[in-house]
PDB file of N, CA and C in Angstrom:
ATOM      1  N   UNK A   1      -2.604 128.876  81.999  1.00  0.00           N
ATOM      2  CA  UNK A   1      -1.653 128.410  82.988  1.00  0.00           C
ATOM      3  C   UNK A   1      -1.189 129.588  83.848  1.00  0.00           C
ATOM      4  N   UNK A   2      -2.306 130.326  84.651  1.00  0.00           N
ATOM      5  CA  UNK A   2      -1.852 131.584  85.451  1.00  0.00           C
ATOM      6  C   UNK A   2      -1.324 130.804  86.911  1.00  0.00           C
ATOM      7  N   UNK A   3      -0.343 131.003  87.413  1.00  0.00           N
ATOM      8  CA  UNK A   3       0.340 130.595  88.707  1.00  0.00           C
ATOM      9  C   UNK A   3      -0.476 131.555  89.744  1.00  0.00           C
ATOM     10  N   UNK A   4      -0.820 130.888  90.538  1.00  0.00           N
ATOM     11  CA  UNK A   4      -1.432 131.108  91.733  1.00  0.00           C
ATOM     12  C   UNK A   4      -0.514 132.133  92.809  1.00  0.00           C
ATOM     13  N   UNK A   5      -1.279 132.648  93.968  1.00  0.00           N
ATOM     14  CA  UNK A   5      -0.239 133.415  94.408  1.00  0.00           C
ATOM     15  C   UNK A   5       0.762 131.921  96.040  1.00  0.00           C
ATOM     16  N   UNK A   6      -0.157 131.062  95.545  1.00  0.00           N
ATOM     17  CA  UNK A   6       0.589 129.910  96.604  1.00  0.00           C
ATOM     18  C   UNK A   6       1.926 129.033  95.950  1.00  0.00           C
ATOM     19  N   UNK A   7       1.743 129.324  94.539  1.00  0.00           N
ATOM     20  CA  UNK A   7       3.050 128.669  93.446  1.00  0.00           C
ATOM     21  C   UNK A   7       4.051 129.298  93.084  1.00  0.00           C
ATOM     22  N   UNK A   8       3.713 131.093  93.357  1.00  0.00           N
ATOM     23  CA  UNK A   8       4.812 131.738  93.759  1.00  0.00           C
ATOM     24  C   UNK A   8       6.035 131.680  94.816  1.00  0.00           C
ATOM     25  N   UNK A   9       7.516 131.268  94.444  1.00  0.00           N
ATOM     26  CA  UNK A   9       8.630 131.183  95.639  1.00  0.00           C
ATOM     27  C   UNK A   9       8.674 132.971  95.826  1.00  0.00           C
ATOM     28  N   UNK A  10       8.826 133.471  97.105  1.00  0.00           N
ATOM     29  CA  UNK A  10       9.519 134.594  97.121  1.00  0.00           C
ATOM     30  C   UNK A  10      10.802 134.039  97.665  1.00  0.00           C
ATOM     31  N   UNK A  11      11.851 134.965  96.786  1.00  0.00           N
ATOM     32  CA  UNK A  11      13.174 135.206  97.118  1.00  0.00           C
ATOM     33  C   UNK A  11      13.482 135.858  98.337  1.00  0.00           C
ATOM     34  N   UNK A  12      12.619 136.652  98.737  1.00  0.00           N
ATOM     35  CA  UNK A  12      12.981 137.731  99.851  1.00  0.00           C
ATOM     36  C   UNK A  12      11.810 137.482 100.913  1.00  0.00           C
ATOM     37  N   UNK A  13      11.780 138.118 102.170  1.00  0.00           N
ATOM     38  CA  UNK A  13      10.595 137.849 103.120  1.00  0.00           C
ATOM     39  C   UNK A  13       9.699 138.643 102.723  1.00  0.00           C
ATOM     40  N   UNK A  14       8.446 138.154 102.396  1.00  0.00           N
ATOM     41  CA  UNK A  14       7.217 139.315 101.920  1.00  0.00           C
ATOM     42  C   UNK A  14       6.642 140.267 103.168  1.00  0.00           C
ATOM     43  N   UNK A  15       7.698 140.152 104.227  1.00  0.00           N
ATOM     44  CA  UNK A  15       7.173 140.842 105.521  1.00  0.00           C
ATOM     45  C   UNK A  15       8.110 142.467 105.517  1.00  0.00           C
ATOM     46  N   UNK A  16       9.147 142.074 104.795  1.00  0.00           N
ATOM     47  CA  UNK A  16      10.152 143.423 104.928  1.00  0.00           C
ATOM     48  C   UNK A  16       9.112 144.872 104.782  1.00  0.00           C
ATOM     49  N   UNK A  17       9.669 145.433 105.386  1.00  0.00           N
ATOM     50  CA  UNK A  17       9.229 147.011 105.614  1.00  0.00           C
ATOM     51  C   UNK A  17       7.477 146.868 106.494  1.00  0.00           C
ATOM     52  N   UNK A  18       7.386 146.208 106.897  1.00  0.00           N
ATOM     53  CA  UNK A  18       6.122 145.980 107.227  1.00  0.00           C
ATOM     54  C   UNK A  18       6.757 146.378 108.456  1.00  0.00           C
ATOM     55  N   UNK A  19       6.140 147.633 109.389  1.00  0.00           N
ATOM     56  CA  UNK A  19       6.246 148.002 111.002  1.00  0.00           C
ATOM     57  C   UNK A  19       5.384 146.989 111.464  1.00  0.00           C
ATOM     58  N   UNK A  20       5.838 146.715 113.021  1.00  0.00           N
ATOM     59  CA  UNK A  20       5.305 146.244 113.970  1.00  0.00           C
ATOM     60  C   UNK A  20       4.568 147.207 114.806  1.00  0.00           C
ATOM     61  N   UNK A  21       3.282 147.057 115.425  1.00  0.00           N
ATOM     62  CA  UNK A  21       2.459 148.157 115.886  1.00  0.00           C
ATOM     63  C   UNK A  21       3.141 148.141 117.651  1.00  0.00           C
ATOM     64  N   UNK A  22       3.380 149.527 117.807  1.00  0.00           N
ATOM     65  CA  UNK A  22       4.324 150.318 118.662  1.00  0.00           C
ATOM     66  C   UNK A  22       2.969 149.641 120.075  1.00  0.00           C
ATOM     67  N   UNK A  23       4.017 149.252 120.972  1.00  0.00           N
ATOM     68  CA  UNK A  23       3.129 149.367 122.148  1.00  0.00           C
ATOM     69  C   UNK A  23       3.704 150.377 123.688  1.00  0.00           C
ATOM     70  N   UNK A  24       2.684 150.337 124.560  1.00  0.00           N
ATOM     71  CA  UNK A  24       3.015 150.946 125.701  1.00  0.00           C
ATOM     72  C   UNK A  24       3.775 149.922 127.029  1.00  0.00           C
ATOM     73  N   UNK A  25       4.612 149.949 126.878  1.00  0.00           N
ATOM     74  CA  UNK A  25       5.243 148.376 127.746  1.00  0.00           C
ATOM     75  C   UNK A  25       4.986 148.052 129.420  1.00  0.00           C
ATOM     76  N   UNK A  26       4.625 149.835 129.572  1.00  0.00           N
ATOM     77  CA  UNK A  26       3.911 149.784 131.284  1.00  0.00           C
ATOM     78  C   UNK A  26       2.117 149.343 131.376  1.00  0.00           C
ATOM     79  N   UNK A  27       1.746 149.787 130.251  1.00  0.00           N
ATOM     80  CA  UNK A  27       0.410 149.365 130.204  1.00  0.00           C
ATOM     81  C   UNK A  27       0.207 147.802 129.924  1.00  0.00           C
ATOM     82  N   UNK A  28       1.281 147.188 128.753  1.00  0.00           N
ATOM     83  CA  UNK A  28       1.143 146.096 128.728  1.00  0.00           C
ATOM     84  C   UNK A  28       1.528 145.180 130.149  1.00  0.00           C
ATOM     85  N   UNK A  29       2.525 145.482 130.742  1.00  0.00           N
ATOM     86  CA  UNK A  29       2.602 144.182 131.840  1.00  0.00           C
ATOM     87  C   UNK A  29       1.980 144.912 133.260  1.00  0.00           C
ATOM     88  N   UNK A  30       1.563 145.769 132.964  1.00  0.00           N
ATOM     89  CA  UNK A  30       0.668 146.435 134.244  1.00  0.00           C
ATOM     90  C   UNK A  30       1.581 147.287 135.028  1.00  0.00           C
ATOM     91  N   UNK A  31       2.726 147.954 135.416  1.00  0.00           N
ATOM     92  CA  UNK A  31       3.323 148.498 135.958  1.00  0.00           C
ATOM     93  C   UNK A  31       2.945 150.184 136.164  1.00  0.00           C
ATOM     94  N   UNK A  32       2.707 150.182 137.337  1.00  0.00           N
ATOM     95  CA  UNK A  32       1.561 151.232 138.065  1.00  0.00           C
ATOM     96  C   UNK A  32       3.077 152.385 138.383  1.00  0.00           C
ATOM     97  N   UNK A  33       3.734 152.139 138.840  1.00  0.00           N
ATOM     98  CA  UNK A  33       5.337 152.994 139.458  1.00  0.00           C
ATOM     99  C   UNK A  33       6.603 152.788 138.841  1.00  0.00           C
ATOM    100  N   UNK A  34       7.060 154.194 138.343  1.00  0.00           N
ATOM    101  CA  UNK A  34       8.639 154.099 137.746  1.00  0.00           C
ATOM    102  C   UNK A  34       9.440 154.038 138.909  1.00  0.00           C
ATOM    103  N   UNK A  35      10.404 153.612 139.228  1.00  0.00           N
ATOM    104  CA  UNK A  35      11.696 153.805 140.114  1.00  0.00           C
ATOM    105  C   UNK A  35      12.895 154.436 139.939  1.00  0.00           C
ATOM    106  N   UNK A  36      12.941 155.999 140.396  1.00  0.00           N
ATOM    107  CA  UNK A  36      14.449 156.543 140.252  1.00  0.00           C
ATOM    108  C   UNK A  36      15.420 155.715 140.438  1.00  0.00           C
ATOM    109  N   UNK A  37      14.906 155.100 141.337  1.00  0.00           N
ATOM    110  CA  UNK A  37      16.298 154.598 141.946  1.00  0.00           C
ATOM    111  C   UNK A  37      16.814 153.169 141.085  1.00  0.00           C
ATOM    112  N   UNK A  38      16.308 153.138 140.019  1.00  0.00           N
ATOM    113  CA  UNK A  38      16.704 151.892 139.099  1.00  0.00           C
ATOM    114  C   UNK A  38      17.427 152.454 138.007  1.00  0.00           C
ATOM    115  N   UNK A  39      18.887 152.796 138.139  1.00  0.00           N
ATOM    116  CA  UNK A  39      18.945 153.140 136.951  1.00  0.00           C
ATOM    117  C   UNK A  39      19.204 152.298 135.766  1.00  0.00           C
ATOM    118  N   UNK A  40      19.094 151.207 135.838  1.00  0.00           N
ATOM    119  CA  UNK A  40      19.488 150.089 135.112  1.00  0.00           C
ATOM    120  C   UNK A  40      18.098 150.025 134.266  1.00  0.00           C
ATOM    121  N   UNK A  41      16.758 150.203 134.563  1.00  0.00           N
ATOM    122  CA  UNK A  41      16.015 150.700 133.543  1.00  0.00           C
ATOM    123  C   UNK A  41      15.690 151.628 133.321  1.00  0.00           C
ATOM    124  N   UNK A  42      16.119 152.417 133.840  1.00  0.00           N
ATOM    125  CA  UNK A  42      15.700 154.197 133.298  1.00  0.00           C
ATOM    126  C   UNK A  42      16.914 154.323 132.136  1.00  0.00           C
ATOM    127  N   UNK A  43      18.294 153.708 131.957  1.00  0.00           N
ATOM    128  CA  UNK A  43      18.541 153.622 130.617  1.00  0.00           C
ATOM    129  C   UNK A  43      18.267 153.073 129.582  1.00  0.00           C
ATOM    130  N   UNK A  44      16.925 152.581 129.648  1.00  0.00           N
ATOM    131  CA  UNK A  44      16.756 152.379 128.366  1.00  0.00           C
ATOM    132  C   UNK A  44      15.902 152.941 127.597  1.00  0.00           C
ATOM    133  N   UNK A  45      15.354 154.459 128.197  1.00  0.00           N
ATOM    134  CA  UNK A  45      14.740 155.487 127.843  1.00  0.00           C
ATOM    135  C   UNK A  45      15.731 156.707 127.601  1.00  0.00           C
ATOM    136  N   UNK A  46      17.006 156.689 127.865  1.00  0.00           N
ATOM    137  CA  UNK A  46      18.065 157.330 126.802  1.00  0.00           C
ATOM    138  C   UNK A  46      19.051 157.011 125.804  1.00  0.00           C
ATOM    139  N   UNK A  47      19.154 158.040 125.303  1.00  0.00           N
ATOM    140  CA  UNK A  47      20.520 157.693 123.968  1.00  0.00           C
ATOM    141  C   UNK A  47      21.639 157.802 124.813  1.00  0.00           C
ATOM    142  N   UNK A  48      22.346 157.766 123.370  1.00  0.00           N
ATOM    143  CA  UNK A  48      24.331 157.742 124.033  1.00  0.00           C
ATOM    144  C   UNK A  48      24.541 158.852 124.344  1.00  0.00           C
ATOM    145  N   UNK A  49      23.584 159.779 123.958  1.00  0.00           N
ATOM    146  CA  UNK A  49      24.019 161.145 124.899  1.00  0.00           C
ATOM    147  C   UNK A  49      23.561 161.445 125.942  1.00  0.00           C
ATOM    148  N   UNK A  50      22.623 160.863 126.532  1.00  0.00           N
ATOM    149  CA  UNK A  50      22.079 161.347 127.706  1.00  0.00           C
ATOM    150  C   UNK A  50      20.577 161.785 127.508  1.00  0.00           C
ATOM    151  N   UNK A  51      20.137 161.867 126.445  1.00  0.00           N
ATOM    152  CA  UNK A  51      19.048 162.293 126.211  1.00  0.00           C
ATOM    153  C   UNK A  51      18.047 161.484 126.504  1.00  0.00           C
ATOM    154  N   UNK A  52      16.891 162.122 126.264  1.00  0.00           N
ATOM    155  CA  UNK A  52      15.314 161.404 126.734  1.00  0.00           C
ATOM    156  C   UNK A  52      15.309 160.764 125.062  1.00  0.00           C
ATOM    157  N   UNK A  53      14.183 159.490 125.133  1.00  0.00           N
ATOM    158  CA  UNK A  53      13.735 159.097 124.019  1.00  0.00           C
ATOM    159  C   UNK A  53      12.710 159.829 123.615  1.00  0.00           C
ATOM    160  N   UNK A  54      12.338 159.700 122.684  1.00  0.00           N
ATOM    161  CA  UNK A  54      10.556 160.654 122.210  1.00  0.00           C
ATOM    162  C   UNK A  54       9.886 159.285 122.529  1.00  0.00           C
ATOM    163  N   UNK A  55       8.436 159.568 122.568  1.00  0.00           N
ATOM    164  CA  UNK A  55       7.492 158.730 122.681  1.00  0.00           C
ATOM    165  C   UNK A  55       6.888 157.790 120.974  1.00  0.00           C
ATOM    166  N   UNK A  56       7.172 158.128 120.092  1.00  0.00           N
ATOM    167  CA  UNK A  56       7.539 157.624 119.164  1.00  0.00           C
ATOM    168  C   UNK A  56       8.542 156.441 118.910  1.00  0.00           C
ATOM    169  N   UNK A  57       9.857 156.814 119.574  1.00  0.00           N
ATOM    170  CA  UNK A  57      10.454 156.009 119.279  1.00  0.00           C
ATOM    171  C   UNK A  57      10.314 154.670 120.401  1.00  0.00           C
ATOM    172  N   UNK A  58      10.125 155.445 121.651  1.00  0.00           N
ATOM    173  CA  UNK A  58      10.023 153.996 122.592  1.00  0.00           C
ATOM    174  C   UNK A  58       8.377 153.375 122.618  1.00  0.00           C
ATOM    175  N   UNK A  59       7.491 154.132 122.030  1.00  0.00           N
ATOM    176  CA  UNK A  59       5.855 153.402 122.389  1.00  0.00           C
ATOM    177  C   UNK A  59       5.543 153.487 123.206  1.00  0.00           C
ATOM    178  N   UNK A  60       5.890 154.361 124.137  1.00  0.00           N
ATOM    179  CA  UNK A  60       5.134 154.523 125.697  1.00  0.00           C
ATOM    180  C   UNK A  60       3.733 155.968 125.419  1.00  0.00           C
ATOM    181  N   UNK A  61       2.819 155.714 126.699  1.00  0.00           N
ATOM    182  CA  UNK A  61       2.043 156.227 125.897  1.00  0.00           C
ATOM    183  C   UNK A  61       1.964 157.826 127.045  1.00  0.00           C
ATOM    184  N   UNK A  62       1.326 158.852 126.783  1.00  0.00           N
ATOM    185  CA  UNK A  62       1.792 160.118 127.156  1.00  0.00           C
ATOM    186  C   UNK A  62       1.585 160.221 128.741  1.00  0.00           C
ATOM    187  N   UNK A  63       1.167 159.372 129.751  1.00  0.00           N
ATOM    188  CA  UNK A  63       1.278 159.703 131.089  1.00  0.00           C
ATOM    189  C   UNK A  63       2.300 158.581 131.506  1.00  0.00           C
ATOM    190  N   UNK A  64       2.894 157.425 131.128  1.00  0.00           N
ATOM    191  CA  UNK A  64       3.585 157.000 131.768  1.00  0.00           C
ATOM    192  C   UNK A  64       5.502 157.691 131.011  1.00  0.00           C
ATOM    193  N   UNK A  65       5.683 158.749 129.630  1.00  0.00           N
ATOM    194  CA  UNK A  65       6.193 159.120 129.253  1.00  0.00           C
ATOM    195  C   UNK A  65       6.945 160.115 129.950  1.00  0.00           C
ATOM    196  N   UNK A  66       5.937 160.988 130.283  1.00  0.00           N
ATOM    197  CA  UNK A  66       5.964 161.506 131.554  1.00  0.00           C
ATOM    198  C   UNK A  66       6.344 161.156 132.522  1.00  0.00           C
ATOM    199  N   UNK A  67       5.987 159.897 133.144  1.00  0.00           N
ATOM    200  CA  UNK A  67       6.246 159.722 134.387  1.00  0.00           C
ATOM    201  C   UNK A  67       7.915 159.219 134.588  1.00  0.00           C
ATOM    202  N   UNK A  68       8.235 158.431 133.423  1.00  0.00           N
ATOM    203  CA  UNK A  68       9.674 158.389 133.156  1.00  0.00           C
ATOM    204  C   UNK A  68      10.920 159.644 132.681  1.00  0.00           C
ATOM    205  N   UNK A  69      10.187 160.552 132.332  1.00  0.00           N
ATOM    206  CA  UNK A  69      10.921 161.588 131.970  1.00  0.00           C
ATOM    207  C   UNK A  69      11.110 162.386 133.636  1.00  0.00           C
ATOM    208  N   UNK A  70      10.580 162.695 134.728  1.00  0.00           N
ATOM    209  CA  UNK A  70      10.029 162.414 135.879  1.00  0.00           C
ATOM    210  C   UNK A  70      11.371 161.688 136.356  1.00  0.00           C
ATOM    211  N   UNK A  71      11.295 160.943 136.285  1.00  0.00           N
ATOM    212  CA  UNK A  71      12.014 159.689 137.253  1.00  0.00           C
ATOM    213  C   UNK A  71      13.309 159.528 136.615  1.00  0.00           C
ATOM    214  N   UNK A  72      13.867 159.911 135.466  1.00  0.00           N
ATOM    215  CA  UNK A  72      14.949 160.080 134.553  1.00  0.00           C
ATOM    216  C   UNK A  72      15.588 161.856 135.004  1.00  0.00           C
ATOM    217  N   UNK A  73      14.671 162.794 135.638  1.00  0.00           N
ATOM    218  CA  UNK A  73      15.154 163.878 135.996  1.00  0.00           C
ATOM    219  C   UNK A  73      15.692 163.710 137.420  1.00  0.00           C
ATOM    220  N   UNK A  74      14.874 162.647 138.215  1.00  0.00           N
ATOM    221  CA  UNK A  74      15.152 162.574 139.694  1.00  0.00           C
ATOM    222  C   UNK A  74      16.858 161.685 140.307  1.00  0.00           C
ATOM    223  N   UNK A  75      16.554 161.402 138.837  1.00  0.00           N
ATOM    224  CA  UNK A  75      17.786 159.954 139.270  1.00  0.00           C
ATOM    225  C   UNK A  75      19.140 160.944 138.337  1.00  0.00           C
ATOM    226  N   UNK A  76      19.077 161.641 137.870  1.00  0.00           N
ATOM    227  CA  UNK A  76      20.273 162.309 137.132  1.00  0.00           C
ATOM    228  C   UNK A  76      20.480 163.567 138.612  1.00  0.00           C
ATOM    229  N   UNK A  77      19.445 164.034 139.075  1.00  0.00           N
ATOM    230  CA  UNK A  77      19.303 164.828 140.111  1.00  0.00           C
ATOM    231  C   UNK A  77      20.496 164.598 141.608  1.00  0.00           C
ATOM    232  N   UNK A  78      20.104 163.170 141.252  1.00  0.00           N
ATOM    233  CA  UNK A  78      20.435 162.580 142.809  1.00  0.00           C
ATOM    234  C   UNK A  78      21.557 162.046 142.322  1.00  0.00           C
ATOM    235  N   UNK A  79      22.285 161.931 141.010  1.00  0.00           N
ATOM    236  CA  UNK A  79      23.828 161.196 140.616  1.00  0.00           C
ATOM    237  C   UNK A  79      23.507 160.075 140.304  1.00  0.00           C
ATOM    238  N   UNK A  80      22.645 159.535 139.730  1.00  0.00           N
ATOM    239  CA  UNK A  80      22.132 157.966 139.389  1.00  0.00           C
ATOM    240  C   UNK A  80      22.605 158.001 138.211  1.00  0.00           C
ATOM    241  N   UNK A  81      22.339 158.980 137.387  1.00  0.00           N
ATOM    242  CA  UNK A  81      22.223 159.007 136.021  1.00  0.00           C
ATOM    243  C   UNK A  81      23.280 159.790 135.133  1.00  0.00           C
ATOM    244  N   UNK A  82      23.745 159.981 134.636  1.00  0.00           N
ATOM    245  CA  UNK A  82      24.367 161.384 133.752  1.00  0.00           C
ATOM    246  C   UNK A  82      23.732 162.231 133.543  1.00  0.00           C
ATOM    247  N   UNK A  83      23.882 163.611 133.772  1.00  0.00           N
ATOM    248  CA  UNK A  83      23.176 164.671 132.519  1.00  0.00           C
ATOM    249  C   UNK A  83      23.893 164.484 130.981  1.00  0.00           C
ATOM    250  N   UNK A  84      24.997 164.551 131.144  1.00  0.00           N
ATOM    251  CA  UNK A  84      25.729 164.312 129.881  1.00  0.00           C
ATOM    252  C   UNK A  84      26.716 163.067 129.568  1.00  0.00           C
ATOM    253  N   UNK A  85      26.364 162.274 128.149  1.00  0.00           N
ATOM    254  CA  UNK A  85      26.748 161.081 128.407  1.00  0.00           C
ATOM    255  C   UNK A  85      27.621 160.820 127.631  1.00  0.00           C
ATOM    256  N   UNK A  86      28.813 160.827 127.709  1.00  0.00           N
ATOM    257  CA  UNK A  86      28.983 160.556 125.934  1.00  0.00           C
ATOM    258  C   UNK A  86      29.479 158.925 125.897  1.00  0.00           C
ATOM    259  N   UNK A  87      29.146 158.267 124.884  1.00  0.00           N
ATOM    260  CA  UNK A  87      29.011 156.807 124.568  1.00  0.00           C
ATOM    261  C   UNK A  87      28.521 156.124 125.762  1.00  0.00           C
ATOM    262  N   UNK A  88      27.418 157.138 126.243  1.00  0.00           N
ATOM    263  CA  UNK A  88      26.544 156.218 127.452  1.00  0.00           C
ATOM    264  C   UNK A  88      26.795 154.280 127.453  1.00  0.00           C
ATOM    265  N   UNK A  89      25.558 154.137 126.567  1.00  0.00           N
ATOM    266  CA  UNK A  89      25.904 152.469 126.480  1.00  0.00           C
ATOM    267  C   UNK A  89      26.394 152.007 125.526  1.00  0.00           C
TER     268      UNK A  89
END
């Protein structure tokens, strides 16, 4: 009388700790140009301090990383942005 692994209830989600595979979000919907002048998404490539994200943590992949780090210098440049943030968002 060995129980199958389909007669097993899990108590918990058998998905926990399982990562989701990191993507590049400009490559996925096709977006060819960052915009300084947006700063409404260029924050969401910093922390509460003002800082850049790593490419790790956001999944972007190393030329459009760039190109936002780029466009995150131009728009802090020009007063869009903070250099220093404290409790940014």
């Amino acid at each position: 009388m060995a129980a199958s692994r389909e007669d097993v209830k899990f108590l918990s989600n058998p998905k926990i700790g399982l990562k989701r595979k990191k993507y590049c979000r400009f490559r996925k919907f096709g977006i060819k140009y960052i915009d300084y002048k947006d700063p409404d998404f260029l924050i969401q490539f910093i922390n509460e301090q003002g800082k850049l994200l790593p490419r790790r943590i956001t999944g972007n992949s190393l030329k459009y990383q760039r190109r936002v780090s780029t466009a995150v210098k131009r728009a802090r440049h020009l007063g869009m942005l903070p250099f220093i943030g404290d409790l940014l968002k």
